[in-house]
C-alpha atoms as a PDB file:
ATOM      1  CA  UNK A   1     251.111 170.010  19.118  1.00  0.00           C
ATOM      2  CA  UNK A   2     252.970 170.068  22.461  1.00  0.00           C
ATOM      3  CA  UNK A   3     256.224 172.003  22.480  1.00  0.00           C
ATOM      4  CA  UNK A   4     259.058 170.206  24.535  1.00  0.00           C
ATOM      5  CA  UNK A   5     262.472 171.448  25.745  1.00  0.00           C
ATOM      6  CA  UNK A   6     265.215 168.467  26.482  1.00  0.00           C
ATOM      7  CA  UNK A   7     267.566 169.045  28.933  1.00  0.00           C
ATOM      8  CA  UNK A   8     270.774 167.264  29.104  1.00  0.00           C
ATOM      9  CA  UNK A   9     272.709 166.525  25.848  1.00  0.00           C
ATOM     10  CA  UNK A  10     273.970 163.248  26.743  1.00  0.00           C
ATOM     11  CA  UNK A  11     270.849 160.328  26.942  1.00  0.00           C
ATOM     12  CA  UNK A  12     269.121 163.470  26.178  1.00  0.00           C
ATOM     13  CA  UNK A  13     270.589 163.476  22.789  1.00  0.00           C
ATOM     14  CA  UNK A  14     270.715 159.775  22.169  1.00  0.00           C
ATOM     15  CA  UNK A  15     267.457 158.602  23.417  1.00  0.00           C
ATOM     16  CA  UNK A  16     264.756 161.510  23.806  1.00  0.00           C
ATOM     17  CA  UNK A  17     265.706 163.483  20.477  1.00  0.00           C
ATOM     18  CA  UNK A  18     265.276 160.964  18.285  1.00  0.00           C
ATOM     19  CA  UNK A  19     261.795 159.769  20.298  1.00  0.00           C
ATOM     20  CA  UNK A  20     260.143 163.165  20.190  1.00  0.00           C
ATOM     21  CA  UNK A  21     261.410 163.807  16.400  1.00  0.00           C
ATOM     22  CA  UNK A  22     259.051 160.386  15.530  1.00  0.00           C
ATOM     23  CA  UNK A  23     256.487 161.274  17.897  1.00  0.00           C
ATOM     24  CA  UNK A  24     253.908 162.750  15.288  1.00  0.00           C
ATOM     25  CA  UNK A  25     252.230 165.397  18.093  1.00  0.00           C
ATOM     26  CA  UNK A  26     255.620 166.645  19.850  1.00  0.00           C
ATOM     27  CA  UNK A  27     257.211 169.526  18.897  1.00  0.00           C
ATOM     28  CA  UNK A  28     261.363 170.137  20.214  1.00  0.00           C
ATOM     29  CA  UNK A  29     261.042 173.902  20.169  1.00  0.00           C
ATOM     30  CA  UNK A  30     264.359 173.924  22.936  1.00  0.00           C
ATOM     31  CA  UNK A  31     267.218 172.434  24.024  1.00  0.00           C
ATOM     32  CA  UNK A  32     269.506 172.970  26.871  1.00  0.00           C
ATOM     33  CA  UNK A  33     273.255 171.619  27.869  1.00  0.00           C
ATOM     34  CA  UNK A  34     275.344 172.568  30.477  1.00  0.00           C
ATOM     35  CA  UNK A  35     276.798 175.736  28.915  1.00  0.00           C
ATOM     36  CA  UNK A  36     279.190 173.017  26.664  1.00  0.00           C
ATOM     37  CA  UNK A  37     277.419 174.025  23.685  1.00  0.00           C
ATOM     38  CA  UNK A  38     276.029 170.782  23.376  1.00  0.00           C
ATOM     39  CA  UNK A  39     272.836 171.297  22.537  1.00  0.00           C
ATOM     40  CA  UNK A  40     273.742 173.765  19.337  1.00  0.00           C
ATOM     41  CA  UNK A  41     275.420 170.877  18.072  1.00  0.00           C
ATOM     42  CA  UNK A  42     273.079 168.463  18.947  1.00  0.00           C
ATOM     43  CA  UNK A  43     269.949 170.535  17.026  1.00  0.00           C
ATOM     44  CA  UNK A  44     272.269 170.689  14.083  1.00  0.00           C
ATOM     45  CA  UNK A  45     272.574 167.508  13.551  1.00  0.00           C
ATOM     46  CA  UNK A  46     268.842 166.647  13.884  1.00  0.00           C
ATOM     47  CA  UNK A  47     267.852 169.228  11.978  1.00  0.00           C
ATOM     48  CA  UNK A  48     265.834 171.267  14.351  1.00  0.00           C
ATOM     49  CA  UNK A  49     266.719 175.179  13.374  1.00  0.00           C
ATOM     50  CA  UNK A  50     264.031 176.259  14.650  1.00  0.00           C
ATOM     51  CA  UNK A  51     264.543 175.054  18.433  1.00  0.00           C
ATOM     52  CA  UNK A  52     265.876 177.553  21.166  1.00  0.00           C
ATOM     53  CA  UNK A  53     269.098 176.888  22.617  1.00  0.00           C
ATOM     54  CA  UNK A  54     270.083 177.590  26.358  1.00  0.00           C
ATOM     55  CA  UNK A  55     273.162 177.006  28.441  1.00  0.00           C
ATOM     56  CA  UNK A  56     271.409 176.020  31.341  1.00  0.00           C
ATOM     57  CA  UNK A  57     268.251 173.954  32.041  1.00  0.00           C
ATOM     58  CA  UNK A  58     267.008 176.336  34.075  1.00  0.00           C
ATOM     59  CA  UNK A  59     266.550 178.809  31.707  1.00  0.00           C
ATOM     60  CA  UNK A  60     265.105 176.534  29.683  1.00  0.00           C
ATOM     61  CA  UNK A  61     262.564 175.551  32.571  1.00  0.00           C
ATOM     62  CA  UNK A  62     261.676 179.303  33.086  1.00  0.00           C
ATOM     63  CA  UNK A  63     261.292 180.263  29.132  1.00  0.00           C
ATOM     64  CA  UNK A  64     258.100 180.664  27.875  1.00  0.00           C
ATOM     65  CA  UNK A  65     259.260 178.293  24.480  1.00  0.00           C
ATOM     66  CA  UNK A  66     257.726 174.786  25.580  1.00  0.00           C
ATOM     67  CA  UNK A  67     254.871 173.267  27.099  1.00  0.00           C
ATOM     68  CA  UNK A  68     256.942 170.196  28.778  1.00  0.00           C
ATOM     69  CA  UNK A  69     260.487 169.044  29.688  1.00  0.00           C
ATOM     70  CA  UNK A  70     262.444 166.264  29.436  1.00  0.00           C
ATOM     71  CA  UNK A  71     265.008 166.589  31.938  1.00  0.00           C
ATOM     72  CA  UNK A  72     267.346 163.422  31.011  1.00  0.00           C
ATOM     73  CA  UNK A  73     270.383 165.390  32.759  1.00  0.00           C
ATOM     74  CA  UNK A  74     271.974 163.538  35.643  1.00  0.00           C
ATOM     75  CA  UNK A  75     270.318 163.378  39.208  1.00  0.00           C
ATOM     76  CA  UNK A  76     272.962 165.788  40.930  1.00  0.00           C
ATOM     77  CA  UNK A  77     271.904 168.598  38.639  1.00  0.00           C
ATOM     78  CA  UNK A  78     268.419 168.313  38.096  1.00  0.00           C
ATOM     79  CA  UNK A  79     267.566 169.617  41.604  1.00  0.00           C
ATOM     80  CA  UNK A  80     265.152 172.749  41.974  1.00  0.00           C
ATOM     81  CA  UNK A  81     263.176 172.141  37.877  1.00  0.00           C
ATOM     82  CA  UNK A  82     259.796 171.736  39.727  1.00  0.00           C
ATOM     83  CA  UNK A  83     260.820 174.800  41.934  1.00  0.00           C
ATOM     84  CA  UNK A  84     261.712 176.632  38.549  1.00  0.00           C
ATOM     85  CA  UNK A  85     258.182 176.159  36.751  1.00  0.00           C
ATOM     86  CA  UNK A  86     255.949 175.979  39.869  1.00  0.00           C
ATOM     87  CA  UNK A  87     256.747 179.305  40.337  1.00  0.00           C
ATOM     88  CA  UNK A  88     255.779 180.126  36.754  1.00  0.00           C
ATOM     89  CA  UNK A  89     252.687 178.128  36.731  1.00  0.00           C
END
């Protein structure tokens, strides 16, 4: 089972949630927004109590709660998530 994080609660929430939920070897252990609070809503609604929530995706990134990430947050804010994990890799 791989445990991914989704960052962004936008397309995030719309396309990638549902499309991990399905997928029958993924895991959403974490979820991350923009400090809107998002993401608490968002794993409400699909159900997924037992996936971390963080403000930020770079605390997501840098927790130890997932294997991958789906970063479907816009281009002007996704800039430094390889730094982030490459340094924890």
């Amino acid at each position: 089972m791989i445990r991914v994080g989704i960052v962004g609660m936008g397309f995030g929430a719309s396309m990638h949630v549902p499309l991990c939920i399905e997928h029958k070897d993924i895991l959403i252990t974490a979820l991350a927004d923009n400090g809107s609070g998002a993401a608490t809503l968002v794993a409400d609604d699909a159900r997924l109590y037992e996936a971390r929530v963080f403000g930020s995706g770079r605390e997501l990134v840098l927790s130890d709660a997932v294997d991958a990430v789906v970063v479907a947050a816009p281009a002007s804010s996704q800039r430094g998530f390889e730094k982030w994990k490459a340094r924890t890799v």
